[in-house]
PDB file of N, CA and C in Angstrom:
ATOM      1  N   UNK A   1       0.836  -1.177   0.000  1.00  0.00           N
ATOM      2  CA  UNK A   1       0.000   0.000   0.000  1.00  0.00           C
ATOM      3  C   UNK A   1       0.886   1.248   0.000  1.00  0.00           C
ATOM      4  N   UNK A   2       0.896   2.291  -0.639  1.00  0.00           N
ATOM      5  CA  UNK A   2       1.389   3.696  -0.652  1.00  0.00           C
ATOM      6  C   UNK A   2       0.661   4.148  -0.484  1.00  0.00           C
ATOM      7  N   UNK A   3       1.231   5.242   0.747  1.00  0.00           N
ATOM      8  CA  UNK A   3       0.934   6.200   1.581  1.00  0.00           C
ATOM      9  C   UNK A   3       1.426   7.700   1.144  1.00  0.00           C
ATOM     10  N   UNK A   4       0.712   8.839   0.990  1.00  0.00           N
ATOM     11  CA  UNK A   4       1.256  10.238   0.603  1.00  0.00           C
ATOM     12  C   UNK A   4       2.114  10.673   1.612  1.00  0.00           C
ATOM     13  N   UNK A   5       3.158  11.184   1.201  1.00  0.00           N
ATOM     14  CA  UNK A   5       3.681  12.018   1.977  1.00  0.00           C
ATOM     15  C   UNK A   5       3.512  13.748   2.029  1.00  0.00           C
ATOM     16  N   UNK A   6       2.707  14.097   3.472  1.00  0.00           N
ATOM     17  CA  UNK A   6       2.440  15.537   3.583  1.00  0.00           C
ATOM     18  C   UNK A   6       3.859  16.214   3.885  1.00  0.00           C
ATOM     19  N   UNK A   7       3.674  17.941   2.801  1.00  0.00           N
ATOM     20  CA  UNK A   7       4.765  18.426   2.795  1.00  0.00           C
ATOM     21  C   UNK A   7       4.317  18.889   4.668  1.00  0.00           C
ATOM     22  N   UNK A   8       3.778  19.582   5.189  1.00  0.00           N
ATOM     23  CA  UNK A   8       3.856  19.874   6.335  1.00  0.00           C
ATOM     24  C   UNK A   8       3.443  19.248   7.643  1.00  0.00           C
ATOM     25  N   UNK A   9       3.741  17.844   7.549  1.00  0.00           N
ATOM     26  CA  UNK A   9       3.992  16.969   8.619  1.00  0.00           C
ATOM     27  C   UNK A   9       5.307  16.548   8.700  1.00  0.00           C
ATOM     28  N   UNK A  10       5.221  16.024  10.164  1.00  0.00           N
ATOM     29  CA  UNK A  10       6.626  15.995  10.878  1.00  0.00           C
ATOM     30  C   UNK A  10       6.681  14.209  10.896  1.00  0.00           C
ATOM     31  N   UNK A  11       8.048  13.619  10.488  1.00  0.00           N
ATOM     32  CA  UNK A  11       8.223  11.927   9.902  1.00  0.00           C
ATOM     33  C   UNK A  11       9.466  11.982  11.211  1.00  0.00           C
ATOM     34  N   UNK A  12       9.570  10.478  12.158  1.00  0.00           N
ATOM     35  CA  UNK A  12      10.670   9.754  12.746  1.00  0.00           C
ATOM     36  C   UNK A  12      11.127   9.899  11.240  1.00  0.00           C
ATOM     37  N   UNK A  13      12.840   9.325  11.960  1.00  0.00           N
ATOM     38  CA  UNK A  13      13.758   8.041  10.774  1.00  0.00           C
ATOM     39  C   UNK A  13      12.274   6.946  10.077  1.00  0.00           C
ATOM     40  N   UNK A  14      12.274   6.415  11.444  1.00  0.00           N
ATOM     41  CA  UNK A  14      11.875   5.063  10.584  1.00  0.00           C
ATOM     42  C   UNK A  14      10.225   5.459  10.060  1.00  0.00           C
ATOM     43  N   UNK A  15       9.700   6.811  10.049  1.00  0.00           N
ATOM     44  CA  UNK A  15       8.776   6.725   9.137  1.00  0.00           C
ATOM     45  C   UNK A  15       9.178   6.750   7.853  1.00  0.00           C
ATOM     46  N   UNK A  16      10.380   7.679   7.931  1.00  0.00           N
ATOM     47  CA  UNK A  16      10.515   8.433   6.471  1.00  0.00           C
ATOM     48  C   UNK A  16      11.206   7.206   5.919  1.00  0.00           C
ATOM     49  N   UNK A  17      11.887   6.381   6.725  1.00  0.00           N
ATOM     50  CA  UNK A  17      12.822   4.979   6.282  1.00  0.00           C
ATOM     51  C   UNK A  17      11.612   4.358   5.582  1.00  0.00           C
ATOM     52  N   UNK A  18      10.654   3.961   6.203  1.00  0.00           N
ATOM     53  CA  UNK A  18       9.308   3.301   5.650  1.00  0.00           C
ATOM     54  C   UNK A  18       8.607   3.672   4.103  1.00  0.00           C
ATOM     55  N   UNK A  19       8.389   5.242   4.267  1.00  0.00           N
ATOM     56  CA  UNK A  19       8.279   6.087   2.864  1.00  0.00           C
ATOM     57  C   UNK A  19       8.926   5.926   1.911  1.00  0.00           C
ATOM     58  N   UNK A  20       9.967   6.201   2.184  1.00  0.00           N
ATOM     59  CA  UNK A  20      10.898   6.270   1.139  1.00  0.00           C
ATOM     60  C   UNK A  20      11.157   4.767   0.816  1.00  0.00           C
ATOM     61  N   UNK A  21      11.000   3.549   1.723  1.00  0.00           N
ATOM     62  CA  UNK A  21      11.569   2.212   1.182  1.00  0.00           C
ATOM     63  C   UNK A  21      13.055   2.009   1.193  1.00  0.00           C
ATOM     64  N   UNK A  22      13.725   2.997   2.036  1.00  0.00           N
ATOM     65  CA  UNK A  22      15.336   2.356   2.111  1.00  0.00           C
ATOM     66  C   UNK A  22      15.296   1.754   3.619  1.00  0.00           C
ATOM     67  N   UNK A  23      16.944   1.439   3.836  1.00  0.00           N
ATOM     68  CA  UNK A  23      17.451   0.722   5.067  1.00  0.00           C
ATOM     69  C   UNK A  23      17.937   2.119   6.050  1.00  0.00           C
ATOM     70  N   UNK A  24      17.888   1.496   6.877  1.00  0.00           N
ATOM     71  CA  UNK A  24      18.233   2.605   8.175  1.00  0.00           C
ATOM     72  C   UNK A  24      19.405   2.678   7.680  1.00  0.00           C
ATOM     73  N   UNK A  25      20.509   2.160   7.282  1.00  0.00           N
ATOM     74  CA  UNK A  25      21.832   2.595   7.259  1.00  0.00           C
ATOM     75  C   UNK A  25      22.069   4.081   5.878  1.00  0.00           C
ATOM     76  N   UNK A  26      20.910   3.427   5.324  1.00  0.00           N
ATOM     77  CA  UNK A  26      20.606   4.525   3.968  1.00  0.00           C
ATOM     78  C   UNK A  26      20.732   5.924   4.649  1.00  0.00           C
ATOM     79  N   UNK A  27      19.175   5.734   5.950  1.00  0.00           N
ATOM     80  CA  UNK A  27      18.897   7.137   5.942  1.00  0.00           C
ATOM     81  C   UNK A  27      19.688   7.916   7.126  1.00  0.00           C
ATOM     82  N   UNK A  28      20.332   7.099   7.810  1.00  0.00           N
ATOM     83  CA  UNK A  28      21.440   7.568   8.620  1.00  0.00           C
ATOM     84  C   UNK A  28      22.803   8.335   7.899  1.00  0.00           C
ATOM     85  N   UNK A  29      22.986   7.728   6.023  1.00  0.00           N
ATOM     86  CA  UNK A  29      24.046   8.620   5.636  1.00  0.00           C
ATOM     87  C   UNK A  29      23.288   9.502   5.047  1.00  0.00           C
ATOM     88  N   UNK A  30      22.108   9.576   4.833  1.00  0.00           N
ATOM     89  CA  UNK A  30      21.723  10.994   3.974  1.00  0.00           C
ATOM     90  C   UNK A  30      21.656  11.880   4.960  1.00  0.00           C
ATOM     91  N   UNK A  31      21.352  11.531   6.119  1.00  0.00           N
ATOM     92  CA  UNK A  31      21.285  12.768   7.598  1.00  0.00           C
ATOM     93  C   UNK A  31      22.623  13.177   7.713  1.00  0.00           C
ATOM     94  N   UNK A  32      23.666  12.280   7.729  1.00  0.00           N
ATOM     95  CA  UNK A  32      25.240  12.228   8.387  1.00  0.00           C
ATOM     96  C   UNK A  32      25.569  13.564   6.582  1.00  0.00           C
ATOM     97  N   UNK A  33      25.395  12.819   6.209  1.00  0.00           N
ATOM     98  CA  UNK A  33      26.259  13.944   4.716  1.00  0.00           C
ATOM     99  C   UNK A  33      25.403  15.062   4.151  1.00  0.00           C
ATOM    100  N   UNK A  34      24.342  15.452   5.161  1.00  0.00           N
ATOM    101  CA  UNK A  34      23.298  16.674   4.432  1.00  0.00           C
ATOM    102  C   UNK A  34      21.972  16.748   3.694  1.00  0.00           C
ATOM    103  N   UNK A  35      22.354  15.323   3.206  1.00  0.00           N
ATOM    104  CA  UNK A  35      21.314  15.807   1.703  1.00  0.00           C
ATOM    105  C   UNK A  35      19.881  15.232   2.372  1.00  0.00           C
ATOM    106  N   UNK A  36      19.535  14.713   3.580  1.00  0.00           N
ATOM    107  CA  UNK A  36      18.426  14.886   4.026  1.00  0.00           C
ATOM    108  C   UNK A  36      18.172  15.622   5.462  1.00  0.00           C
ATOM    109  N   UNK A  37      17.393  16.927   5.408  1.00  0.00           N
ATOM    110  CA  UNK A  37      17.302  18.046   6.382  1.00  0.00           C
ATOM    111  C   UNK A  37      16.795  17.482   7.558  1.00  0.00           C
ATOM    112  N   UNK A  38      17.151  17.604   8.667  1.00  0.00           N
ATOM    113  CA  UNK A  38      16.076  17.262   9.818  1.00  0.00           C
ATOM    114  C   UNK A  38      16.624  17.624  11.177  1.00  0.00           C
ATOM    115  N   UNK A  39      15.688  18.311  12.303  1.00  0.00           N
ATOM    116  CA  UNK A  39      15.976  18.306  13.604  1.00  0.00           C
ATOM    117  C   UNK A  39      16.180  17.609  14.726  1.00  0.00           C
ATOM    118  N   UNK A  40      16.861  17.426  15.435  1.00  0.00           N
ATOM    119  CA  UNK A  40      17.222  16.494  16.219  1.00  0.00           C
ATOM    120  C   UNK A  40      16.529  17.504  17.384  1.00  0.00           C
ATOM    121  N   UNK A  41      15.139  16.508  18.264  1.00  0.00           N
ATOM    122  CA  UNK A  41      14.401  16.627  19.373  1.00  0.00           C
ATOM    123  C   UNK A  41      14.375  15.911  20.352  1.00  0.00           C
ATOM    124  N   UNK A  42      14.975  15.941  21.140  1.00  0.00           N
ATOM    125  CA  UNK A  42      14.993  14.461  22.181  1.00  0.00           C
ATOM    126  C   UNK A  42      15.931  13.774  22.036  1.00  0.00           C
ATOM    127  N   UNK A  43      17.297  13.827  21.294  1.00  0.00           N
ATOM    128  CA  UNK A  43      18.011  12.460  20.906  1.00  0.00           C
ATOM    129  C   UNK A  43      17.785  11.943  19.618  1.00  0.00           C
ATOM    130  N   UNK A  44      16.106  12.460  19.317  1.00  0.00           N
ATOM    131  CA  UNK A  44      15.869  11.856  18.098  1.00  0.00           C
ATOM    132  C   UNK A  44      15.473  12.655  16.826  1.00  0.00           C
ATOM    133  N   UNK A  45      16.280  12.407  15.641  1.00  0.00           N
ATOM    134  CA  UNK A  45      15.687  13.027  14.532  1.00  0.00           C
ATOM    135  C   UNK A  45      14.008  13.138  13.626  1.00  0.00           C
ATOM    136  N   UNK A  46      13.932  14.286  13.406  1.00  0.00           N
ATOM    137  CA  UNK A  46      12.448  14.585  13.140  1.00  0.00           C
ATOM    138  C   UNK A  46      12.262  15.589  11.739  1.00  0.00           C
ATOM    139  N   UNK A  47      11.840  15.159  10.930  1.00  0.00           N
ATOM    140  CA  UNK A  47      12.247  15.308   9.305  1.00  0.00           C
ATOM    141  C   UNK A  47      10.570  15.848   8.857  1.00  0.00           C
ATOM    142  N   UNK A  48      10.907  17.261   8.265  1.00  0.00           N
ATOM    143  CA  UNK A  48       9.837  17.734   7.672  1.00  0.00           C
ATOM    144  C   UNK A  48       9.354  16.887   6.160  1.00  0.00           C
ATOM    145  N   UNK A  49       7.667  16.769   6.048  1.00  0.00           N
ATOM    146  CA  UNK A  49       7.150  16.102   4.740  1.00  0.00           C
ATOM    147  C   UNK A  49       8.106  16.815   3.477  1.00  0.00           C
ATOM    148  N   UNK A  50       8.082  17.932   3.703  1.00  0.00           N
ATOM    149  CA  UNK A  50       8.889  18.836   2.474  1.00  0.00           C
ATOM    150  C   UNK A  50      10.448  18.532   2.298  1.00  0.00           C
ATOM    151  N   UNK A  51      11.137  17.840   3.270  1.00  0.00           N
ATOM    152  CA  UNK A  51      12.379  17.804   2.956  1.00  0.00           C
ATOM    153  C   UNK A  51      12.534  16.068   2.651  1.00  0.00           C
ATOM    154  N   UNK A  52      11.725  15.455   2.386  1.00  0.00           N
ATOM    155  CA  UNK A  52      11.267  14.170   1.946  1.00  0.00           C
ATOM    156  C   UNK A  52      10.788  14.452   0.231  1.00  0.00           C
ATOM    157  N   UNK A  53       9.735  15.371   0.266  1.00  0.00           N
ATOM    158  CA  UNK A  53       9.538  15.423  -1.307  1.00  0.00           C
ATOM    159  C   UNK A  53      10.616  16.073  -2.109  1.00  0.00           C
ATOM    160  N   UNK A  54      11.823  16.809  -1.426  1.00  0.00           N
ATOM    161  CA  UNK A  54      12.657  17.258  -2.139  1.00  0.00           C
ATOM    162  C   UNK A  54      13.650  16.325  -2.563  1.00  0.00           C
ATOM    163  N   UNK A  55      13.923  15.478  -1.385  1.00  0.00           N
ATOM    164  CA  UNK A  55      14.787  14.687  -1.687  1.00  0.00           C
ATOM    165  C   UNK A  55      14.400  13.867  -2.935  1.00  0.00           C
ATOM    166  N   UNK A  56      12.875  13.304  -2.889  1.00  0.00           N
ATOM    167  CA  UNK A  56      12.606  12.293  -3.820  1.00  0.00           C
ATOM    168  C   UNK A  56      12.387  12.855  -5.428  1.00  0.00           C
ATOM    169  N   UNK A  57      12.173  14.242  -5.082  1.00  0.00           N
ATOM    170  CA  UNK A  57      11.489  15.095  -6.917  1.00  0.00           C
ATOM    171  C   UNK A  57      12.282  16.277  -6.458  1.00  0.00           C
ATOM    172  N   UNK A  58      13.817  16.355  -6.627  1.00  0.00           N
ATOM    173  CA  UNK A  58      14.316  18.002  -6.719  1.00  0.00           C
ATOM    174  C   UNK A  58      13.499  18.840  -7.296  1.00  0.00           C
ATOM    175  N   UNK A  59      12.947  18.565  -8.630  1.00  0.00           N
ATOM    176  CA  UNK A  59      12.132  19.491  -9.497  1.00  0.00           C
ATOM    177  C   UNK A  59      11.055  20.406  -8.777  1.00  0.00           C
ATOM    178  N   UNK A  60      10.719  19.153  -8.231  1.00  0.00           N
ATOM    179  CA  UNK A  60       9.072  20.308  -7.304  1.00  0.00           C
ATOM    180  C   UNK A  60       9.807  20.941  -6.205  1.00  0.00           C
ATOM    181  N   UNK A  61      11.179  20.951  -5.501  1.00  0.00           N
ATOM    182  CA  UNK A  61      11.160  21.494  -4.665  1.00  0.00           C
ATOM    183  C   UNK A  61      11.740  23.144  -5.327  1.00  0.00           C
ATOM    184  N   UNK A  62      12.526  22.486  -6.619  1.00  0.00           N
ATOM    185  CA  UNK A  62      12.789  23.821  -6.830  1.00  0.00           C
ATOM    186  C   UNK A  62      12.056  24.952  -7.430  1.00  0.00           C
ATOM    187  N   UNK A  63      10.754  23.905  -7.826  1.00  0.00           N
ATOM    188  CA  UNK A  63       9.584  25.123  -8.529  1.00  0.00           C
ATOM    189  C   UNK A  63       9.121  26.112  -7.337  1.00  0.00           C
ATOM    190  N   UNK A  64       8.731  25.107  -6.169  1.00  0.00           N
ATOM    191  CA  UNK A  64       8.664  25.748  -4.842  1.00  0.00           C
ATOM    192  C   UNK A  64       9.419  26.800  -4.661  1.00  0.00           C
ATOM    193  N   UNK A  65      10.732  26.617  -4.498  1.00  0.00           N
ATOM    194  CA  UNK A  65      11.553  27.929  -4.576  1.00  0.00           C
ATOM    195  C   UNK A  65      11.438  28.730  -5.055  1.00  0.00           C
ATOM    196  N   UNK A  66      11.418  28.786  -6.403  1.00  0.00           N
ATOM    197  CA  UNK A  66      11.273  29.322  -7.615  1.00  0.00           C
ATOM    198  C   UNK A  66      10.125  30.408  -7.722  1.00  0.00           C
ATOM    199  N   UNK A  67       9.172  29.524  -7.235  1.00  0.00           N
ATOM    200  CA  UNK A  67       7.582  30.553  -6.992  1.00  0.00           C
ATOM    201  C   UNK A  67       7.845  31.506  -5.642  1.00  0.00           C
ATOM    202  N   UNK A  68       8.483  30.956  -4.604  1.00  0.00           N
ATOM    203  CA  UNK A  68       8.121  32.073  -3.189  1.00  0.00           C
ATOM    204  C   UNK A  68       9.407  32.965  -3.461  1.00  0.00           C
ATOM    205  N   UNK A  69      10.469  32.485  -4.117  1.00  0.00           N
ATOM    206  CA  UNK A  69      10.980  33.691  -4.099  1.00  0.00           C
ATOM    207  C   UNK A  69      10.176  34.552  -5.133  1.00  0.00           C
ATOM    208  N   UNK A  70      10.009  34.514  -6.035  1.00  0.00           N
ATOM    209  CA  UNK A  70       8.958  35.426  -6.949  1.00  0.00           C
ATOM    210  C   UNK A  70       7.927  36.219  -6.267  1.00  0.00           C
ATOM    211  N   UNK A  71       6.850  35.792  -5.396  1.00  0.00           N
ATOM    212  CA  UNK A  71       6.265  36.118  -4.460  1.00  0.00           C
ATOM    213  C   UNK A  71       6.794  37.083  -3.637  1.00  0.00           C
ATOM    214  N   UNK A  72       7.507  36.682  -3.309  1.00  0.00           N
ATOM    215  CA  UNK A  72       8.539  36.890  -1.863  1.00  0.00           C
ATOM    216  C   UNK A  72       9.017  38.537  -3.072  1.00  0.00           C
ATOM    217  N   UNK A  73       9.650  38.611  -3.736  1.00  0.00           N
ATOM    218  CA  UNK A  73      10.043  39.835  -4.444  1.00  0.00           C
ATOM    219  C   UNK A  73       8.750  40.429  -4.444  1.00  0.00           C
ATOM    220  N   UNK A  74       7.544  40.225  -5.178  1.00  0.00           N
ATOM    221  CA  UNK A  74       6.451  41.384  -5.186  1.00  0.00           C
ATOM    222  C   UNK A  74       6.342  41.797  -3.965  1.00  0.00           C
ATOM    223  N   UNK A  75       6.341  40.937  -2.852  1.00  0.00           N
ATOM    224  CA  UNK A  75       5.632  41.579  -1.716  1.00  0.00           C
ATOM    225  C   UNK A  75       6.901  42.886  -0.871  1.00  0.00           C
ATOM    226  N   UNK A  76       7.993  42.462  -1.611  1.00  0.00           N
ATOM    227  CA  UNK A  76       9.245  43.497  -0.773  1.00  0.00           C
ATOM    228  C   UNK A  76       9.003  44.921  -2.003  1.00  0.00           C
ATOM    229  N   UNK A  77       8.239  44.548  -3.197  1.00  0.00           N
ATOM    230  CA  UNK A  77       8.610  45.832  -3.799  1.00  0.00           C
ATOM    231  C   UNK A  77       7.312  46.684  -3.212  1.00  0.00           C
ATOM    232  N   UNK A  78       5.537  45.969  -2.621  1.00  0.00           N
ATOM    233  CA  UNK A  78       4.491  46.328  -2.437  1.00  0.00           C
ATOM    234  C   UNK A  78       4.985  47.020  -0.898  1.00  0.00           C
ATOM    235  N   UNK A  79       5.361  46.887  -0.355  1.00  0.00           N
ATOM    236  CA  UNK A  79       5.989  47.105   1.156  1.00  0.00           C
ATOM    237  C   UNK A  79       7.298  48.475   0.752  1.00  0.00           C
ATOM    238  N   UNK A  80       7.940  48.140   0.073  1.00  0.00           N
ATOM    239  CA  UNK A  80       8.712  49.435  -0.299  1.00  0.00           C
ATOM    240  C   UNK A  80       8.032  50.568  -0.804  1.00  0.00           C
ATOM    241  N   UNK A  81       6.955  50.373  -1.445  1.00  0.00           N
ATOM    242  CA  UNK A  81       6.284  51.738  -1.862  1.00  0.00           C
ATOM    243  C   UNK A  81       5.909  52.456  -1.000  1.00  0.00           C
ATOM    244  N   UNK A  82       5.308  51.566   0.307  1.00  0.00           N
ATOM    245  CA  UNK A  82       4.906  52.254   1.570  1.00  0.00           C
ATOM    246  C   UNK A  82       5.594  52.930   1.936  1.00  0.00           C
TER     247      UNK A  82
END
């Protein structure tokens, strides 16, 4: 069965281990070398839905980007006129 992953819910390791379908040793080096984001709460790491869909589709994360900074510029030029 596949399960969605929400960009703004909060995943353990072993959810996102589960999601994604790798081995703990997997997701222990993507934490250890960067390329998967997450806070350490308690001892234990705690990984946003969004830094899961980036990992799996760079593309959408960078459209994401792509759009709020765009956004993100109108609203500094609507605020500067003030």
């Amino acid at each position: 069965m596949s399960q969605e992953i929400k960009e703004h819910s909060v995943y353990t390791t072993e959810e996102a281990r589960i999601l994604l379908k790798i081995s703990s040793s997997t997701i222990k080096r993507l934490l250890k070398n960067g390329l998967l984001k997450a806070n350490k709460v308690g001892g234990q790491y705690r990984i946003l839905g969004k830094e899961l869909i980036r990992l799996i589709s760079p593309d959408v994360g960078k459209q994401a980007e792509k759009t709020y900074l765009s956004l993100k510029k109108k609203v500094v030029a609507v605020i500067n006129k003030w």
